[in-house]
C-alpha atoms as a PDB file:
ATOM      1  CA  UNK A   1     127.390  89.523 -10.643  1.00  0.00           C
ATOM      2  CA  UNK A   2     125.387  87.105 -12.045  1.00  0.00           C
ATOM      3  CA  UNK A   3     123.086  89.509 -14.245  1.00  0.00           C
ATOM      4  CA  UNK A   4     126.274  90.922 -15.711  1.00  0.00           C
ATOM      5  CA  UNK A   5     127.575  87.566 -16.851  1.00  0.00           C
ATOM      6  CA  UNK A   6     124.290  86.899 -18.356  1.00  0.00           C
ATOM      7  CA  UNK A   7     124.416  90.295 -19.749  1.00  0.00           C
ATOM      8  CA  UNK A   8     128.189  89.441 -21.556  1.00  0.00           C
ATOM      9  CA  UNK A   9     126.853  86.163 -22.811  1.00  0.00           C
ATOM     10  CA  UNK A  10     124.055  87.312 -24.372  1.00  0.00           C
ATOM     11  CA  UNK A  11     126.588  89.843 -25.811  1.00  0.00           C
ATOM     12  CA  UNK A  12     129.367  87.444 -27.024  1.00  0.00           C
ATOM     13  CA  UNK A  13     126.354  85.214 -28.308  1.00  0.00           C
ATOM     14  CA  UNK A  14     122.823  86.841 -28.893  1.00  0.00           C
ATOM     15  CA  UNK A  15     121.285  84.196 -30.822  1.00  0.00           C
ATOM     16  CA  UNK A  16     121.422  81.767 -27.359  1.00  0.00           C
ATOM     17  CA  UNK A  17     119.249  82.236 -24.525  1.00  0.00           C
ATOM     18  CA  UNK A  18     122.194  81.686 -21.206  1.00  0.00           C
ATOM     19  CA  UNK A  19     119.883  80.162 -18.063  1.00  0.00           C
ATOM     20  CA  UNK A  20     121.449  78.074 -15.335  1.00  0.00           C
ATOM     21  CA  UNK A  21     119.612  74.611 -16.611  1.00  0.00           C
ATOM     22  CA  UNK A  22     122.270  74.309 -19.369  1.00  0.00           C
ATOM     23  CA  UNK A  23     125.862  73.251 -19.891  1.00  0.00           C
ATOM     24  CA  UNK A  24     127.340  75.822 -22.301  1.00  0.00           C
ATOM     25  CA  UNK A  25     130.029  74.015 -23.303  1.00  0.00           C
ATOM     26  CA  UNK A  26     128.293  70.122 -23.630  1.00  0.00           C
ATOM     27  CA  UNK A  27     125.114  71.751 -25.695  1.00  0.00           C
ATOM     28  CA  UNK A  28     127.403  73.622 -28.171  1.00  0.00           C
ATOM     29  CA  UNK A  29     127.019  77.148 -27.185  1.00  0.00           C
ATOM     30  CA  UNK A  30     130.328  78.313 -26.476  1.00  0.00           C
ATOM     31  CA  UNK A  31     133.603  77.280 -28.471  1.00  0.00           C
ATOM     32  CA  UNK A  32     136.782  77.722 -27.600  1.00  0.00           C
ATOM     33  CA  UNK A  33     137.128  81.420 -29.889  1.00  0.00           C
ATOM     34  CA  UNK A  34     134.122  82.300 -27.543  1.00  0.00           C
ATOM     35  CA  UNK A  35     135.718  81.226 -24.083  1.00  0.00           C
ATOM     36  CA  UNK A  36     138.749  83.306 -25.089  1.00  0.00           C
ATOM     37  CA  UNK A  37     136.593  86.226 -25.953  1.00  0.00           C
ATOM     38  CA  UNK A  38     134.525  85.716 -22.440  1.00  0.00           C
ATOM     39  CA  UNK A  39     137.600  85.382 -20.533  1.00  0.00           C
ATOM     40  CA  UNK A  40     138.628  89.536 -22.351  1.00  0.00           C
ATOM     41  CA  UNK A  41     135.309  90.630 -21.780  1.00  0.00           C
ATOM     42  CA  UNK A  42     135.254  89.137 -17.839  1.00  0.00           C
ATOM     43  CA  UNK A  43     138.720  90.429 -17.174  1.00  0.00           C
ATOM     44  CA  UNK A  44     137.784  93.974 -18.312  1.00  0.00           C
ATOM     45  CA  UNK A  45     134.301  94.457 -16.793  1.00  0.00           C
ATOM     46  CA  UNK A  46     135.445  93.037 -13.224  1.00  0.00           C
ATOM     47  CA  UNK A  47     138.647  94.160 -13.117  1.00  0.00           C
ATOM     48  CA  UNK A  48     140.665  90.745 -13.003  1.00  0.00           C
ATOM     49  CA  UNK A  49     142.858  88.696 -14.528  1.00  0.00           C
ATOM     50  CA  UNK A  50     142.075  85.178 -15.056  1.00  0.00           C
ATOM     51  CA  UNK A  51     144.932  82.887 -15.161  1.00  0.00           C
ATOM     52  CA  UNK A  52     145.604  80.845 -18.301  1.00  0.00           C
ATOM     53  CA  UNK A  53     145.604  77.465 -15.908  1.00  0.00           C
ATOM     54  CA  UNK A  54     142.101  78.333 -14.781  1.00  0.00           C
ATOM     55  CA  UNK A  55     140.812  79.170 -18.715  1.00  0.00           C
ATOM     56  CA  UNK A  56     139.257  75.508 -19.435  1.00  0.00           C
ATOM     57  CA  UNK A  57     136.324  74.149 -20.691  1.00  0.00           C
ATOM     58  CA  UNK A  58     134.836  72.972 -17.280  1.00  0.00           C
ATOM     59  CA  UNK A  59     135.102  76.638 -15.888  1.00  0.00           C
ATOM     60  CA  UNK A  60     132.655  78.563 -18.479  1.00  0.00           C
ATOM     61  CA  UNK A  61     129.991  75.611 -18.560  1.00  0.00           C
ATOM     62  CA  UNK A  62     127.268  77.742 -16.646  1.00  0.00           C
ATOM     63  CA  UNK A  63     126.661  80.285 -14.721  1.00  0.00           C
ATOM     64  CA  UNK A  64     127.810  79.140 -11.737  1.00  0.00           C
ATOM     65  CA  UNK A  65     130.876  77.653 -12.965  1.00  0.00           C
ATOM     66  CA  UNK A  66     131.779  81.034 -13.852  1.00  0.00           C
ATOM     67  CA  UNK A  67     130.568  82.952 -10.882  1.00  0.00           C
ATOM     68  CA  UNK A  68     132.576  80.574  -8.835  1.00  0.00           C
ATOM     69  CA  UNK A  69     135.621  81.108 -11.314  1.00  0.00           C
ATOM     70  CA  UNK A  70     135.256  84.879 -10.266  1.00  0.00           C
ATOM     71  CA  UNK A  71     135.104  84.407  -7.314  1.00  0.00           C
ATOM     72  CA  UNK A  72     138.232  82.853  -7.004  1.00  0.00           C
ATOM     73  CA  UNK A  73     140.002  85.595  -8.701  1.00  0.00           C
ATOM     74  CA  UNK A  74     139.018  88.043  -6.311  1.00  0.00           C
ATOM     75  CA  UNK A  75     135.523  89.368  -7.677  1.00  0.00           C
ATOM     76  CA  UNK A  76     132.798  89.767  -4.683  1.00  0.00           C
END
């Protein structure tokens, strides 16, 4: 899971390097046009649909954040 998030990161933006020491959101990486294009690109690879209550900033700050955001929508 996580390789494939990394992999639709470095997709959405290729000019960042995405590692778990960083806060996405906080060090200007994503926006809010990006999130929205994540949230697309996460729905279609895994199969999901993430709920509009769960698409905030705190959710798509790192890796983690977003495994565990996954994770709660069903993705093992």
């Amino acid at each position: 899971m996580k390789q494939k998030i990394i992999n639709i990161l470095a997709d959405l933006r290729p000019e960042f390097d995405f590692n778990e020491d960083v806060n996405f959101i906080e060090d200007g990486m994503l926006d809010s046009f990006d999130i929205i294009s994540l949230v697309s690109d996460l729905d279609s690879t895994f199969g999901i649909s993430i709920d509009g209550v769960d698409i905030l900033p705190e959710n798509f700050s790192s890796i983690a954040a977003i495994e565990n955001l996954l994770k709660k929508n069903g993705v093992k």
